[in-house]
N, C-alpha and C. Protein backbone atom coordinates (compact mmCIF):
# COMPACT_ATOMS: atom_id res chain seq x y z
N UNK A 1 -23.73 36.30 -39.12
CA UNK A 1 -23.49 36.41 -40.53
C UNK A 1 -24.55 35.60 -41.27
N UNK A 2 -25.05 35.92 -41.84
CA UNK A 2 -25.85 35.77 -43.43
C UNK A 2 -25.27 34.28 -44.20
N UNK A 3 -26.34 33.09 -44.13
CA UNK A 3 -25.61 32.24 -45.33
C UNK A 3 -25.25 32.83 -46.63
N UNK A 4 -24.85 31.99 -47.07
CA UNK A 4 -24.80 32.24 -49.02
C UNK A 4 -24.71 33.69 -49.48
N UNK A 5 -24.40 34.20 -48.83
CA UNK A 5 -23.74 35.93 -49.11
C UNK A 5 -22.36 36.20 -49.72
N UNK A 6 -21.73 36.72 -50.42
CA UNK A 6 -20.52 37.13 -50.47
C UNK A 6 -19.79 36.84 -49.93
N UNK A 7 -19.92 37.32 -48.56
CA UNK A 7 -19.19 37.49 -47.33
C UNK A 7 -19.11 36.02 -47.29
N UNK A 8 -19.97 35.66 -46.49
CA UNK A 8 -20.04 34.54 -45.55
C UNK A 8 -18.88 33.37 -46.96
N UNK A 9 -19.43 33.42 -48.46
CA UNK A 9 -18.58 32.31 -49.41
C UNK A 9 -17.37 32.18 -49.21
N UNK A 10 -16.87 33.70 -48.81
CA UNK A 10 -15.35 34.05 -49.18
C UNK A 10 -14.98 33.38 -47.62
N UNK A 11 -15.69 33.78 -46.55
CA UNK A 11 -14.96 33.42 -45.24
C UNK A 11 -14.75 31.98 -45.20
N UNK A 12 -15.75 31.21 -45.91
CA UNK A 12 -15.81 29.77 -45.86
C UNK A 12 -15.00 29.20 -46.54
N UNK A 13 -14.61 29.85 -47.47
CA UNK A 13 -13.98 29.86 -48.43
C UNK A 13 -12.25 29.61 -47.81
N UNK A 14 -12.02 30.80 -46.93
CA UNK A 14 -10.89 30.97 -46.18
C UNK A 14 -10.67 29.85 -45.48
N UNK A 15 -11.57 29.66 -44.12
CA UNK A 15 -11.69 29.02 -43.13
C UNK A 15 -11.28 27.46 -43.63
N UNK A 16 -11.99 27.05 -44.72
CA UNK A 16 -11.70 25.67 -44.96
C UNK A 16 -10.22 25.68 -45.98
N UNK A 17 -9.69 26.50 -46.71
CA UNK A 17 -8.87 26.65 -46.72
C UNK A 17 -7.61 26.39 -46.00
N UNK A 18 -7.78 27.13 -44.67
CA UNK A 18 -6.92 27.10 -43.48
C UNK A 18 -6.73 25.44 -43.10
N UNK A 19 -7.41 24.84 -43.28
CA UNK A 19 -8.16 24.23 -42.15
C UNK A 19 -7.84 22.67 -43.16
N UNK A 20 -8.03 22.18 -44.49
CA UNK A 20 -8.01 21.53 -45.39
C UNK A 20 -9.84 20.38 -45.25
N UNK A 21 -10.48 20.42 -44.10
CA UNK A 21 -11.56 19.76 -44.18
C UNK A 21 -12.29 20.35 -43.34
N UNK A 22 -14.18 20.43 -43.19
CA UNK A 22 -14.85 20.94 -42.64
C UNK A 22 -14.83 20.05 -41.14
N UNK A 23 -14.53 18.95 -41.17
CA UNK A 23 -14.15 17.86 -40.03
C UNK A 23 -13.21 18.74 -39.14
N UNK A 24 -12.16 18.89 -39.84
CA UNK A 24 -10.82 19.82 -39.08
C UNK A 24 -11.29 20.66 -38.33
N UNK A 25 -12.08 21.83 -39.10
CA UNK A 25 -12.96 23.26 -38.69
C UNK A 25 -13.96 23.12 -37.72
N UNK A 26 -14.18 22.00 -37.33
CA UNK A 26 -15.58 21.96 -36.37
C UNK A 26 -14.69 21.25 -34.93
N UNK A 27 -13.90 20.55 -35.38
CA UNK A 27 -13.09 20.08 -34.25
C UNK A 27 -11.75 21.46 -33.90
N UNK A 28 -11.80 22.28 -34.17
CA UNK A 28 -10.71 23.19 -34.15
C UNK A 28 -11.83 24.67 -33.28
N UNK A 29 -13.19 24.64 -33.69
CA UNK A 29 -13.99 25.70 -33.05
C UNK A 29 -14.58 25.15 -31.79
N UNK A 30 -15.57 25.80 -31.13
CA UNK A 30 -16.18 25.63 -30.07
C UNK A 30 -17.86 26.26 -30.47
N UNK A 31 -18.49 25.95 -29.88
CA UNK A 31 -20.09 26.70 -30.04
C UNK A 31 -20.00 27.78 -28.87
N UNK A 32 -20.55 28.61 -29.56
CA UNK A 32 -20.85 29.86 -28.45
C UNK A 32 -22.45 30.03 -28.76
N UNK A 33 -23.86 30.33 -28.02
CA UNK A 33 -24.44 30.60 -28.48
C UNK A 33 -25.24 30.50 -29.97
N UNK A 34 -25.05 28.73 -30.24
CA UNK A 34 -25.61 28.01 -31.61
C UNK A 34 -24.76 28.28 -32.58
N UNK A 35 -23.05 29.36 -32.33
CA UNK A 35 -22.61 29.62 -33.38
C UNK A 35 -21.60 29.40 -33.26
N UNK A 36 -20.47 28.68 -34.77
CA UNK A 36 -19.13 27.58 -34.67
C UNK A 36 -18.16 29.54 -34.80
N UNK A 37 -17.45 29.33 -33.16
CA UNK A 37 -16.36 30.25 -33.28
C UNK A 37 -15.02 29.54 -33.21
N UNK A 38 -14.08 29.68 -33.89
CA UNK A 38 -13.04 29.59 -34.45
C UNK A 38 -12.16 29.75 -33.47
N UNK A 39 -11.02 29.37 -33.32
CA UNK A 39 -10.07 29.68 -32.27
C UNK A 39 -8.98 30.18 -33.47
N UNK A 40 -8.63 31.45 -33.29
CA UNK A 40 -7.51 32.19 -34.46
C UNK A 40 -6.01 31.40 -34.47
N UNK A 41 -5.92 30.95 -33.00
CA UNK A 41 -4.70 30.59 -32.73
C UNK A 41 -4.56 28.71 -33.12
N UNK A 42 -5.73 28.27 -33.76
CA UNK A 42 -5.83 26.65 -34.02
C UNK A 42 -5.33 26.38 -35.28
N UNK A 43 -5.22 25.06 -35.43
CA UNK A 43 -4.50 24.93 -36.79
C UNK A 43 -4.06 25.63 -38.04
N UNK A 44 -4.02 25.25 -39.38
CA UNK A 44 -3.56 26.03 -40.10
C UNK A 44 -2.42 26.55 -40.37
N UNK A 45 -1.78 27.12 -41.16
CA UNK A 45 -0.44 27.83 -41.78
C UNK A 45 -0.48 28.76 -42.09
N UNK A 46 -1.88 29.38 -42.07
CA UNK A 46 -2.08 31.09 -42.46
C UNK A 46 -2.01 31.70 -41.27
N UNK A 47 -2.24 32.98 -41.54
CA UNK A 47 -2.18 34.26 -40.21
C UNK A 47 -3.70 33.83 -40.08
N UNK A 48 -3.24 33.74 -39.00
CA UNK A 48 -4.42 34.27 -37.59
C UNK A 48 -5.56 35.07 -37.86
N UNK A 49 -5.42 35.98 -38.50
CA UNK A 49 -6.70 37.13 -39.42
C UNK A 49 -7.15 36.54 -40.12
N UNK A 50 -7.01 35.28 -40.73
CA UNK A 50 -8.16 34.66 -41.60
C UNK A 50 -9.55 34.07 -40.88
N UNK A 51 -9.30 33.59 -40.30
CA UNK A 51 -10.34 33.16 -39.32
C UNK A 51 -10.77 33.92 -38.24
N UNK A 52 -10.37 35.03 -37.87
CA UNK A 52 -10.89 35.70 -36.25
C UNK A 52 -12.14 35.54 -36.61
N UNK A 53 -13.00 35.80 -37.16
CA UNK A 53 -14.51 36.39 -37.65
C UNK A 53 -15.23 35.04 -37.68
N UNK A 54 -16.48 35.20 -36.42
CA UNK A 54 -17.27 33.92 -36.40
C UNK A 54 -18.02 33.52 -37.71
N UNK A 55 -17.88 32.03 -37.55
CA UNK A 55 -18.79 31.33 -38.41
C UNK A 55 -20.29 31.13 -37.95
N UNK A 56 -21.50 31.11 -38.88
CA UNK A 56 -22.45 30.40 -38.01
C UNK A 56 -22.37 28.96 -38.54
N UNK A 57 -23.52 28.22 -37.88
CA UNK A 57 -23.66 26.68 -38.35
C UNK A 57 -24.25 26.83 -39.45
């Protein structure tokens, strides 16, 4: 995914949402390949579909 795009604002947007700090979100993902993937099933109070969709760094 594309920084500073639409997309990518709104997901970040979500993700930290979910999540209440970018601290939370980095300790809640794993790196795959230089890029922060999300575990759907990690913290948070929302559904699971907010986050499936990787983040990059």
């Amino acid at each position: 995914m594309r920084v500073n795009t639409a997309k990518s604002m709104r997901l970040a947007r979500q993700v930290k949402g979910r999540f209440g700090t970018w601290a939370a979100v980095r300790q809640a993902s794993r790196v795959e390949n230089g890029v922060y993937v999300v575990d759907p099933s990690a913290g948070g109070d929302r559904d699971s579909k907010d986050v499936a969709v990787p983040a990059t760094a």
